[in-house]
N, C-alpha and C. Protein backbone atom coordinates (compact mmCIF):
# COMPACT_ATOMS: atom_id res chain seq x y z
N UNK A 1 -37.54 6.78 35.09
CA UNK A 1 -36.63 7.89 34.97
C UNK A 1 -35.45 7.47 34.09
N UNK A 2 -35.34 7.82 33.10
CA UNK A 2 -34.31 7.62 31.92
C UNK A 2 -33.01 8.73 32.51
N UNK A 3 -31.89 7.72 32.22
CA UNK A 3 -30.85 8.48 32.51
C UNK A 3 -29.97 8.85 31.24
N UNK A 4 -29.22 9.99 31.18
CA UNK A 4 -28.56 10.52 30.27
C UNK A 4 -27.48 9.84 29.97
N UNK A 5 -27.28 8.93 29.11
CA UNK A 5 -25.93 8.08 28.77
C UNK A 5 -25.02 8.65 28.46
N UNK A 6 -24.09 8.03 27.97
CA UNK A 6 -22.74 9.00 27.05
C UNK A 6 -21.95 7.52 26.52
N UNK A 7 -22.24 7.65 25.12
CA UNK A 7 -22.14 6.57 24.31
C UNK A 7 -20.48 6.19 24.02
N UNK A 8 -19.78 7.91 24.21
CA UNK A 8 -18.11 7.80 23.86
C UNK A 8 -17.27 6.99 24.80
N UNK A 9 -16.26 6.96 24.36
CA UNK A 9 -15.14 5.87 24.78
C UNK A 9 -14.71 6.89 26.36
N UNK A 10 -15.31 6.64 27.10
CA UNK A 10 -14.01 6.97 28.47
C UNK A 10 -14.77 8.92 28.88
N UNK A 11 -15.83 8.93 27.99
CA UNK A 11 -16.62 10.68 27.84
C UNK A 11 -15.64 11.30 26.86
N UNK A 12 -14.93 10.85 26.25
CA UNK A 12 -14.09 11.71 25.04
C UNK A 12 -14.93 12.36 24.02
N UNK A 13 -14.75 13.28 23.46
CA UNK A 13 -15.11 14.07 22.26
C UNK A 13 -14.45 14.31 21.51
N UNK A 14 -14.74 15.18 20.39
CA UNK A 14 -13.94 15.75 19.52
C UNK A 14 -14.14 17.49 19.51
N UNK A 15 -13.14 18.10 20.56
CA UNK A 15 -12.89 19.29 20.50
C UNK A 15 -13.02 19.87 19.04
N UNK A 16 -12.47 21.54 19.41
CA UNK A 16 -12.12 21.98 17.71
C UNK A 16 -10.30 21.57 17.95
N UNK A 17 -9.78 21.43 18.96
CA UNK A 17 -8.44 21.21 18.46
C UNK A 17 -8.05 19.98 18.18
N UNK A 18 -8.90 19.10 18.35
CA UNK A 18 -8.85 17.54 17.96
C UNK A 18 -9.44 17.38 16.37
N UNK A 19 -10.19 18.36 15.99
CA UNK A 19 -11.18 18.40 14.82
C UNK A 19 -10.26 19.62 14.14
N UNK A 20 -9.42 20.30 14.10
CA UNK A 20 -8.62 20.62 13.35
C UNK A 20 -7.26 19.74 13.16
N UNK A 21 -6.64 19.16 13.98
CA UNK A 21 -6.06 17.94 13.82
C UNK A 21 -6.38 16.44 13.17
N UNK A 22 -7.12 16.02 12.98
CA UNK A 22 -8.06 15.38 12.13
C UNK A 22 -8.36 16.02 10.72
N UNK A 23 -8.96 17.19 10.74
CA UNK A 23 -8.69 17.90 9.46
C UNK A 23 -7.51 17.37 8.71
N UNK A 24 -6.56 18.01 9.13
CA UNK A 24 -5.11 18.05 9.07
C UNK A 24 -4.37 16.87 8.55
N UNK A 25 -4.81 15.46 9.30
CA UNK A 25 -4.22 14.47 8.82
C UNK A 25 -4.82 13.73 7.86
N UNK A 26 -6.37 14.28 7.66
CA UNK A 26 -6.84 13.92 6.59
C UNK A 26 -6.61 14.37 5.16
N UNK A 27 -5.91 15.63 5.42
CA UNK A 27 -5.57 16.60 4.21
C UNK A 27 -4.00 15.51 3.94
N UNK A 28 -3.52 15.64 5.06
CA UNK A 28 -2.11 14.33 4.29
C UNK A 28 -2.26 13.23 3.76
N UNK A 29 -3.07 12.34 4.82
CA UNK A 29 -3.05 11.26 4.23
C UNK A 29 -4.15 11.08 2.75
N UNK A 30 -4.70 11.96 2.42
CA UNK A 30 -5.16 12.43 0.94
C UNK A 30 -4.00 12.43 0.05
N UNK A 31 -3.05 13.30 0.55
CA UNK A 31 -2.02 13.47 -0.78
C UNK A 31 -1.33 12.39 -0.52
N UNK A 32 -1.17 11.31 0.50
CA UNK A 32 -0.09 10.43 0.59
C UNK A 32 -0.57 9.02 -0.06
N UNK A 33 -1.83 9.57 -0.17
CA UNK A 33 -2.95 8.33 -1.27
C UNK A 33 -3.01 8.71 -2.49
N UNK A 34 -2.48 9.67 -2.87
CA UNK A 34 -2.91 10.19 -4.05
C UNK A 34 -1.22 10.09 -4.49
N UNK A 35 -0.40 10.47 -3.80
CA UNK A 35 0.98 9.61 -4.33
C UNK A 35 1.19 8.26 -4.56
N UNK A 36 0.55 7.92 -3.41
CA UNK A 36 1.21 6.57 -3.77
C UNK A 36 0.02 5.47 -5.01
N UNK A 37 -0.87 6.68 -5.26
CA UNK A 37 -1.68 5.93 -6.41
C UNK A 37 -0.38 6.15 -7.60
N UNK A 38 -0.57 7.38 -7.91
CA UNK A 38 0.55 7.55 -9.14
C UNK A 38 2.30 6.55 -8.69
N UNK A 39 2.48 6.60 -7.14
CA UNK A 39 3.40 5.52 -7.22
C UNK A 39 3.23 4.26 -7.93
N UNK A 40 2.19 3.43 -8.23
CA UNK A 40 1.30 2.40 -8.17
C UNK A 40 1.53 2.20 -9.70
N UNK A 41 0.41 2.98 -10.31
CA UNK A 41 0.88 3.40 -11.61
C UNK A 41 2.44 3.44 -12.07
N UNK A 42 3.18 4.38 -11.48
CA UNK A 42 4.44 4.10 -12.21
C UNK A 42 5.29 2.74 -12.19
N UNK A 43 4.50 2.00 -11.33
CA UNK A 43 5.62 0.20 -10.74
C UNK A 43 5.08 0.00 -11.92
N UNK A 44 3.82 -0.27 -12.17
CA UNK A 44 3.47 -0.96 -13.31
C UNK A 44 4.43 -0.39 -14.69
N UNK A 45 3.97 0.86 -14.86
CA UNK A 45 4.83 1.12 -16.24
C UNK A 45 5.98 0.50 -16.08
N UNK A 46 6.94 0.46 -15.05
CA UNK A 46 8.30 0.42 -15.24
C UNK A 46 8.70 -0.83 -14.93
N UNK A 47 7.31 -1.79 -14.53
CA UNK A 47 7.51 -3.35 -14.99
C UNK A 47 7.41 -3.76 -16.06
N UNK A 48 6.52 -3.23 -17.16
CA UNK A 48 5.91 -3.44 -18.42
C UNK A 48 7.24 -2.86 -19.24
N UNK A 49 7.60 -2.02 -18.77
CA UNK A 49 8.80 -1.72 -19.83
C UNK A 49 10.23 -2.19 -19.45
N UNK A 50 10.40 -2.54 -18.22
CA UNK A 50 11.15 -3.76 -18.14
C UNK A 50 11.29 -4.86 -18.61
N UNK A 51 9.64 -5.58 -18.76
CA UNK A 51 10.30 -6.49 -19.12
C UNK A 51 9.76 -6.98 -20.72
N UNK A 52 9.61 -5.55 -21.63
CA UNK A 52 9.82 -5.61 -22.66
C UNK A 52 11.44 -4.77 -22.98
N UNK A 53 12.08 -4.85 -22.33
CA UNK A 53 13.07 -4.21 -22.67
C UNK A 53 14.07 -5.53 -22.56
N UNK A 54 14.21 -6.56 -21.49
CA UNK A 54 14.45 -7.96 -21.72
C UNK A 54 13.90 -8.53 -22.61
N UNK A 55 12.83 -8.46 -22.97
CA UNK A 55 12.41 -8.90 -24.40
C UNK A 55 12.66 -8.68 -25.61
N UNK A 56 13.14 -7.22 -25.80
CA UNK A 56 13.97 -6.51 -27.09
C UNK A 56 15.45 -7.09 -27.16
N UNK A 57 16.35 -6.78 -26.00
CA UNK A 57 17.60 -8.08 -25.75
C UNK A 57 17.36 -9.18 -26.42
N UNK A 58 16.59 -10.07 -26.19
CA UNK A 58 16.57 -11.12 -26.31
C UNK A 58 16.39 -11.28 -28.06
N UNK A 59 15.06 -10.45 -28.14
CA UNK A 59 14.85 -10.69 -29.87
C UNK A 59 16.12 -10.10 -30.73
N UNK A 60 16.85 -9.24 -30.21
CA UNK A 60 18.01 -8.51 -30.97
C UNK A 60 19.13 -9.44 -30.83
N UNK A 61 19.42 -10.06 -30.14
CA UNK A 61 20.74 -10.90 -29.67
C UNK A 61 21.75 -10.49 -28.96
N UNK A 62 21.70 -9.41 -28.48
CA UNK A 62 22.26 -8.34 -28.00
C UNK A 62 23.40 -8.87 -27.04
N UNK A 63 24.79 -8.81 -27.29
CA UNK A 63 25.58 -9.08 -25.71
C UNK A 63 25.16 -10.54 -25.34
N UNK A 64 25.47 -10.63 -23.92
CA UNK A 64 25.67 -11.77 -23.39
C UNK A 64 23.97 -12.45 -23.42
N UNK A 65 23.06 -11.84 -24.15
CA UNK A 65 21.96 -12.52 -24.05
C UNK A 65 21.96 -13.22 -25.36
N UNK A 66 22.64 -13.77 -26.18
CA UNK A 66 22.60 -13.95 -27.82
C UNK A 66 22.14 -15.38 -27.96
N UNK A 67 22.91 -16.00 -27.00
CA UNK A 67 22.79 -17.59 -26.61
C UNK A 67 21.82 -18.30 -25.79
N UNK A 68 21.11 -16.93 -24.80
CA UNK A 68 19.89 -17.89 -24.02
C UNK A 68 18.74 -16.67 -24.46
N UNK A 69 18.40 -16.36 -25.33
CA UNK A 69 17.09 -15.53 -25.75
C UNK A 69 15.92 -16.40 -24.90
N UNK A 70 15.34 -17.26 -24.61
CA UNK A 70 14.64 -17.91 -24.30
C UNK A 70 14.58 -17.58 -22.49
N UNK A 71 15.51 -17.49 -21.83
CA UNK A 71 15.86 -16.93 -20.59
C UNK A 71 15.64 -14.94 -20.18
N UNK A 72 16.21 -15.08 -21.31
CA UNK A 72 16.01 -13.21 -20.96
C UNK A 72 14.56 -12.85 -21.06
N UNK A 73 13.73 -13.97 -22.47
CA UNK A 73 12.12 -13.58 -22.52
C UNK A 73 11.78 -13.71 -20.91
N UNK A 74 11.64 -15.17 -20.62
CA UNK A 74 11.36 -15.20 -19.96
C UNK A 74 11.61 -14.25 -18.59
N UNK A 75 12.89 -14.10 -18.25
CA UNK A 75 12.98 -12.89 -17.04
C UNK A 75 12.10 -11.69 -17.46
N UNK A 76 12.22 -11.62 -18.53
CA UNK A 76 11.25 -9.76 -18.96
C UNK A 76 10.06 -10.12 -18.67
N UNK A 77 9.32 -11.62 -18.54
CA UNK A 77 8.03 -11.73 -18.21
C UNK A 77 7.73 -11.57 -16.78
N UNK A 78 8.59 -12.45 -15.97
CA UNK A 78 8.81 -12.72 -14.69
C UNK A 78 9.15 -11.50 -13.74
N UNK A 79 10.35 -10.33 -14.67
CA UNK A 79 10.01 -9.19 -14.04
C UNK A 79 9.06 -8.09 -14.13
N UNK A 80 8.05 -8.35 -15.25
CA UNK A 80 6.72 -7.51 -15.33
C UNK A 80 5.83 -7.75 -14.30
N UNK A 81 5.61 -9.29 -13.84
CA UNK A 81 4.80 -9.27 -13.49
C UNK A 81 4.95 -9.75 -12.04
N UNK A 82 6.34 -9.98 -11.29
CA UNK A 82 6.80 -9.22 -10.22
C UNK A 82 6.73 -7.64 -9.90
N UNK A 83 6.32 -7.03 -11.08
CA UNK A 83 6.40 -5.25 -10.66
C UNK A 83 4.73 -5.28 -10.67
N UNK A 84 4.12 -6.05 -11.28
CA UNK A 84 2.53 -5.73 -11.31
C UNK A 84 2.06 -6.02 -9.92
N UNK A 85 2.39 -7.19 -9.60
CA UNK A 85 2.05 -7.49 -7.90
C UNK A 85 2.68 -6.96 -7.08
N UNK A 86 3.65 -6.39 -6.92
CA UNK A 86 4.27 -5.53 -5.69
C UNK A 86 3.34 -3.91 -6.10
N UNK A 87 3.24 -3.40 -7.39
CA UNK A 87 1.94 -2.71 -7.36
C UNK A 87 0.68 -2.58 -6.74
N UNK A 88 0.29 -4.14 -6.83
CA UNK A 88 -1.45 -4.30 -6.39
C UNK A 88 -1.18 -4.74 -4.72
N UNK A 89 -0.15 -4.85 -4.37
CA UNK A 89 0.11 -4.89 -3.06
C UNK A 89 0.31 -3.51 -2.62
N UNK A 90 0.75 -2.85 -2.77
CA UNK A 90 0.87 -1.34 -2.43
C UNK A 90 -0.83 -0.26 -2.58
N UNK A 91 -0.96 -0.90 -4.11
CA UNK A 91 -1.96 0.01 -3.91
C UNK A 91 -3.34 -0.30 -3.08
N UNK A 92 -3.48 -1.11 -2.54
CA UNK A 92 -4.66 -1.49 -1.09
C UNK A 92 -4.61 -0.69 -0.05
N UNK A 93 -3.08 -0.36 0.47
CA UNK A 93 -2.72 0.82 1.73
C UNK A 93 -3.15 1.95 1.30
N UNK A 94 -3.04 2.64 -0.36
CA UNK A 94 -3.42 3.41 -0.56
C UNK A 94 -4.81 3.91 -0.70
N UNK A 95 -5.71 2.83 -0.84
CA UNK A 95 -6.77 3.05 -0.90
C UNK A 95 -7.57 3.07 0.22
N UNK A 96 -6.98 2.45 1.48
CA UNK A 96 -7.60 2.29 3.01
C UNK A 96 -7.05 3.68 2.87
N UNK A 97 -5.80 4.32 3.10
CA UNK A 97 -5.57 5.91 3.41
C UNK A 97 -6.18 6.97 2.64
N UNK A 98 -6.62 6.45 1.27
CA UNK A 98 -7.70 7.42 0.73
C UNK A 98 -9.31 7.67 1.21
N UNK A 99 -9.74 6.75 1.31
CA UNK A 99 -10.87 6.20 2.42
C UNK A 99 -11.22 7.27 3.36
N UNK A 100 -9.98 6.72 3.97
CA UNK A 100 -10.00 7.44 5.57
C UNK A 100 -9.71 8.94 5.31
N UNK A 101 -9.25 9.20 4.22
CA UNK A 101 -9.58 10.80 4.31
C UNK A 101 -10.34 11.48 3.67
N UNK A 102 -11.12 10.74 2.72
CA UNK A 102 -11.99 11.39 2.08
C UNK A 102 -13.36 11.28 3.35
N UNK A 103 -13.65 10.00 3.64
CA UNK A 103 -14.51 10.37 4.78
C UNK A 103 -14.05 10.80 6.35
N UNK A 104 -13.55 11.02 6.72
CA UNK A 104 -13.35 11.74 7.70
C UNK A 104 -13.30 13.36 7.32
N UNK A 105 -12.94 13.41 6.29
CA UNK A 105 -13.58 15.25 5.68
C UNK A 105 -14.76 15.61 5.80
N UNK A 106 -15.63 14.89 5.49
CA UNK A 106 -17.17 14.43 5.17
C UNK A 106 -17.26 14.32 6.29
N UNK A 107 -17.18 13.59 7.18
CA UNK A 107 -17.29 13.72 8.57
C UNK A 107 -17.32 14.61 9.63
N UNK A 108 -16.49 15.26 9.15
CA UNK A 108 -15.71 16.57 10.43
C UNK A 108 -16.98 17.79 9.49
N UNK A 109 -17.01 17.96 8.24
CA UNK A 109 -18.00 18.64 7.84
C UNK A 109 -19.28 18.64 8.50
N UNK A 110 -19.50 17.29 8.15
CA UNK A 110 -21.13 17.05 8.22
C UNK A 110 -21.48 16.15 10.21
N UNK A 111 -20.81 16.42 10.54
CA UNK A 111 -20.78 16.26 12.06
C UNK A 111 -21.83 14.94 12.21
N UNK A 112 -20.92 13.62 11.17
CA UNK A 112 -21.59 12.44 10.99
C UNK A 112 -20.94 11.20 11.87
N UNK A 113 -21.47 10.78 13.03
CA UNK A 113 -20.62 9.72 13.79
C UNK A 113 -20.70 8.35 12.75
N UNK A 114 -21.95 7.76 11.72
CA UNK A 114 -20.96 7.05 11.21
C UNK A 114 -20.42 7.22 9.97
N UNK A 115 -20.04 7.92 9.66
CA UNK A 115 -19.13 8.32 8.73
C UNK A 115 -17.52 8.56 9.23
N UNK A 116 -17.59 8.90 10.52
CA UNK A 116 -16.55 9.36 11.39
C UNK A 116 -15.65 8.25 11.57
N UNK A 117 -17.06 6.68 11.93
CA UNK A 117 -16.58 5.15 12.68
C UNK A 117 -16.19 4.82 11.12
N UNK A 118 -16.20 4.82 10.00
CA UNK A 118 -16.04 3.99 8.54
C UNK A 118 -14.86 4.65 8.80
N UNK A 119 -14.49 6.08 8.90
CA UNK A 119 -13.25 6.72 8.50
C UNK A 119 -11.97 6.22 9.18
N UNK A 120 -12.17 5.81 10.44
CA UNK A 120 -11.26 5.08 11.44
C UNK A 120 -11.14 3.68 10.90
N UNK A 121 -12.14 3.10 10.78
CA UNK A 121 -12.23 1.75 10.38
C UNK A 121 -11.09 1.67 9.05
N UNK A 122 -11.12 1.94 8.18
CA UNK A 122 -10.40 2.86 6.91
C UNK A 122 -9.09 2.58 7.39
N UNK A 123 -8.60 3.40 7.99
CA UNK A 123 -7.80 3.64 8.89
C UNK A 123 -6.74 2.32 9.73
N UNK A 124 -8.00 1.99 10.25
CA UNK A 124 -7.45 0.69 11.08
C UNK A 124 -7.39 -0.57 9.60
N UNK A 125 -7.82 -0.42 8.97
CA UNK A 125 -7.42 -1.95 7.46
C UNK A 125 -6.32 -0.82 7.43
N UNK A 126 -5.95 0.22 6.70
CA UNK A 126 -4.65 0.31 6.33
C UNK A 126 -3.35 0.40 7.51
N UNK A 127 -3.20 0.33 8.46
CA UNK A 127 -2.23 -0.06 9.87
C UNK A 127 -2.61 -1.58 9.99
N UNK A 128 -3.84 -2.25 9.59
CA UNK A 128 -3.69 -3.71 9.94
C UNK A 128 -3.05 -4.43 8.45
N UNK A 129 -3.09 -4.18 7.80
CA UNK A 129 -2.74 -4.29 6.19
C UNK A 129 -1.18 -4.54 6.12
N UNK A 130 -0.48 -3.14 6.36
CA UNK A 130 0.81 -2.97 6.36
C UNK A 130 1.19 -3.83 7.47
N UNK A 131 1.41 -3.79 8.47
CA UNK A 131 1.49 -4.77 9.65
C UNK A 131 1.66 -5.92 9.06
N UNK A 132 0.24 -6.68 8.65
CA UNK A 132 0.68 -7.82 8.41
C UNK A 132 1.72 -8.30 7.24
N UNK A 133 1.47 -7.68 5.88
CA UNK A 133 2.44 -7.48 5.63
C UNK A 133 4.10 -7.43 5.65
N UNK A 134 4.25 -6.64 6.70
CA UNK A 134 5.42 -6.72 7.46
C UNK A 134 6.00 -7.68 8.12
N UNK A 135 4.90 -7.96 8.98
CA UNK A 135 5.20 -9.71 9.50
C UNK A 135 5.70 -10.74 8.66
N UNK A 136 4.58 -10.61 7.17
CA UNK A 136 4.99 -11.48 6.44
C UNK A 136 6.83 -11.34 5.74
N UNK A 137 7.00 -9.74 5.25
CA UNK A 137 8.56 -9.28 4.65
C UNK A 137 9.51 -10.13 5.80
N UNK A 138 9.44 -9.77 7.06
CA UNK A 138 10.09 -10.06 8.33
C UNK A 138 10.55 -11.60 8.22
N UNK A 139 9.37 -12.42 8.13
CA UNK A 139 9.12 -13.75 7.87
C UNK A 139 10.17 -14.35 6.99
N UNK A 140 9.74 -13.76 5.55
CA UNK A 140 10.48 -14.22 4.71
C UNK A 140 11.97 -13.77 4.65
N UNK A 141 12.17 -12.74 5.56
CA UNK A 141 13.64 -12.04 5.42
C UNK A 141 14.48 -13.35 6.20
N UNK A 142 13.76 -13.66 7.51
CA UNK A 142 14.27 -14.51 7.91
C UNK A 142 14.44 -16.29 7.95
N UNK A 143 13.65 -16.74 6.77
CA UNK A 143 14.08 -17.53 5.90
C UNK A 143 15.08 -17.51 5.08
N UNK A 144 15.34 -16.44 4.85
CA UNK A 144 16.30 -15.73 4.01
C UNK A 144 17.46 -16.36 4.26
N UNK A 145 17.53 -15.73 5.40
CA UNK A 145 18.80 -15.45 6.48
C UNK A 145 19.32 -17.04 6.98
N UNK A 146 18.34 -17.96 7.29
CA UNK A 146 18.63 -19.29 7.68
C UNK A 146 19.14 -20.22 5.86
N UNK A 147 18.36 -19.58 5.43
CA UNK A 147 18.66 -20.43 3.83
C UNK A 147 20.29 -20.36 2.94
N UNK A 148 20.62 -18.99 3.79
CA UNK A 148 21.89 -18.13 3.42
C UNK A 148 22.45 -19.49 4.51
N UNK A 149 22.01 -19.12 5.44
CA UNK A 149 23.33 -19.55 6.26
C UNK A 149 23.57 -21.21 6.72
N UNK A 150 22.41 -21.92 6.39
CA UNK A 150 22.46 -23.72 5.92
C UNK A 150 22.75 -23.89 4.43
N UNK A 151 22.66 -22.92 3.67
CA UNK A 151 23.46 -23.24 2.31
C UNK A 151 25.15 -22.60 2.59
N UNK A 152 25.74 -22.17 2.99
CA UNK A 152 26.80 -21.80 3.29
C UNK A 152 27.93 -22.81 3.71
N UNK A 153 26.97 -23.74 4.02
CA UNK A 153 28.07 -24.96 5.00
C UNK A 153 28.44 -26.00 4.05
């Protein structure tokens, strides 16, 4: 005699008011991936033209850069490609939150459990992503803070 299982977490489902909510946050976190792609894009431009714009300084002689041209190149390099990696660091969250809403659309459509589990999964890299992340900003803030305050003395 085979018994009728129930494979969900605790007998949970997905109502229609849980499945219009889901909808819903998939429709945001779409546009909030789709911003922060064009965010992504714009770090870069506005590293690249940063730090050819320290580079024009420098080749012109311009002001207080006349005497270390060799310093300003260099910062215009150093800040390009400080804006390129704080880019490719950003844009990973965006792409776990694009993920997760393009399939979980597909999902809630096509009434696909794994398409549903990738879409969460999605989901869970971009909250485990940022997190760590954070740990790490946190980290270094507070190196910061001790480096400030044993160089101070």
């Amino acid at each position: 005699m085979e018994q009728n299982q129930n494979t969900s977490l605790f007998g949970l489902s997905i109502d229609p008011m849980t499945r219009n909510h889901l909808a819903e946050a998939a429709r945001w976190a779409k546009f909030l991936a789709i911003m922060g792609f064009i965010m992504c894009g714009l770090i870069v431009v506005i590293g690249i033209f940063a730090g050819s714009f320290f580079s024009m300084f420098a080749d012109e002689g311009y002001g207080r850069y006349r005497d270390v041209d060799v310093d300003a190149k260099g910062l215009g390099a150093v800040m390009a490609v400080v804006y390129v990696l704080l880019a490719l660091l950003y844009f990973f969250p965006c792409l776990f939150l694009f993920n997760f809403a393009a399939k979980m659309k597909t999902a809630l459509n096509a009434q696909n459990q794994e398409l549903l589990n990738s879409s969460f999964q999605n989901l869970k890299k971009c909250f485990r992503y940022v997190g760590v992340l954070t740990i790490i900003i946190l980290c270094l803030y507070v190196l910061a803070l001790l480096g400030a305050l044993l160089g101070s003395r």
